[in-house]
Protein backbone atom coordinates (compact mmCIF):
# COMPACT_ATOMS: atom_id res chain seq x y z
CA UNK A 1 3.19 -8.93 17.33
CA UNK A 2 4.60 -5.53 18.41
CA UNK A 3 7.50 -6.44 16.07
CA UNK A 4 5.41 -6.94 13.23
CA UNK A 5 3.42 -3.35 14.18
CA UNK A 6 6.85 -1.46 14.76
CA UNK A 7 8.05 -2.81 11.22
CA UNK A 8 4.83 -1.79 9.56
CA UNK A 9 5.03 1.38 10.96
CA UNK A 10 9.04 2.00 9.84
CA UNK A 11 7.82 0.87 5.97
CA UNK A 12 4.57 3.37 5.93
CA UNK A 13 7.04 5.81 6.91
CA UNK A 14 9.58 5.38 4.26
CA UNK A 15 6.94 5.25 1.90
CA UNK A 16 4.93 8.41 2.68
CA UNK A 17 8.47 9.92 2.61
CA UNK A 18 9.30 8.37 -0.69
CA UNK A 19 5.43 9.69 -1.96
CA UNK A 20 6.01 13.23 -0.97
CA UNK A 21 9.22 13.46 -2.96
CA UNK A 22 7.02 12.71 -5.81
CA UNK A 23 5.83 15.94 -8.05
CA UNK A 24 2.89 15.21 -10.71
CA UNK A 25 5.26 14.14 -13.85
CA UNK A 26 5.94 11.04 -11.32
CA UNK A 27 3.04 10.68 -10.21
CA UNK A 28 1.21 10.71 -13.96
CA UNK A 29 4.03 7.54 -15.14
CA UNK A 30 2.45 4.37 -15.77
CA UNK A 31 2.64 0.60 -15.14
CA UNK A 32 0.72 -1.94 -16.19
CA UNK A 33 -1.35 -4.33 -13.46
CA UNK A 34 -2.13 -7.78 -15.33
CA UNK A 35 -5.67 -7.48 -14.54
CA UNK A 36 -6.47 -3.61 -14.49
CA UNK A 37 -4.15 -2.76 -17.45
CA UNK A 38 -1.87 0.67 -17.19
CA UNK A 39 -2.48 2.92 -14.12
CA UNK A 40 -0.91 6.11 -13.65
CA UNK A 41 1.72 5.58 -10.40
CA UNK A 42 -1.22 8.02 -8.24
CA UNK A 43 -3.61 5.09 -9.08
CA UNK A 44 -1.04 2.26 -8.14
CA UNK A 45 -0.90 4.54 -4.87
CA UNK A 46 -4.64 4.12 -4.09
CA UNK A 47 -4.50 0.34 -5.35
CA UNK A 48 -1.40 -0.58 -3.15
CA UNK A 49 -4.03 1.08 -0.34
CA UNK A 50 -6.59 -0.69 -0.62
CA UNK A 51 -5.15 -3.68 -1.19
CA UNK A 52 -3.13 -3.24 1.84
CA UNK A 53 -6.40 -2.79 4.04
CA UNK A 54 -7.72 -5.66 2.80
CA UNK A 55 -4.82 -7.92 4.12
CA UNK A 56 -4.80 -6.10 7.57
CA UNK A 57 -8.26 -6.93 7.76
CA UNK A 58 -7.75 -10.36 7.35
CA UNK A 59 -4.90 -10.34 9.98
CA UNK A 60 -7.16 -8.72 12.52
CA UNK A 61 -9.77 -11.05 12.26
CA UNK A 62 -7.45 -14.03 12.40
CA UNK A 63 -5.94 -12.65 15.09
CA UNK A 64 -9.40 -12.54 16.90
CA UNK A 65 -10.12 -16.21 15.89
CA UNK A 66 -12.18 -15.13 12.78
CA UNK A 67 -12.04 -17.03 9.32
């Protein structure tokens, strides 16, 4: 498990470092998400976030013996 928190830890930092080289032309491109159609690369940001909580959420409570 500490493997899996070490790695996790390594990525976030890449890609806080990758975020910060961003200046607001990046960060106002756009993709398109099948469901939630075309989000500005700030929005992906906040998706990607949230998303991400969700899973380590789920993690956590399976690692507890929940659902």
């Amino acid at each position: 498990m500490d493997h899996v928190l070490d790695r996790l830890r390594a990525l976030r930092g890449e890609l806080v470092a990758l975020v910060r080289a961003l200046d607001a032309s990046d960060l106002a491109h756009t993709g398109r998400h099948s469901s939630l159609g075309p989000l500005p690369v700030a929005e992906w940001l906040e998706f990607f976030l949230v998303h991400e909580a969700h899973h380590l959420y789920v993690a956590m409570k399976r690692a507890r013996g929940g659902d």
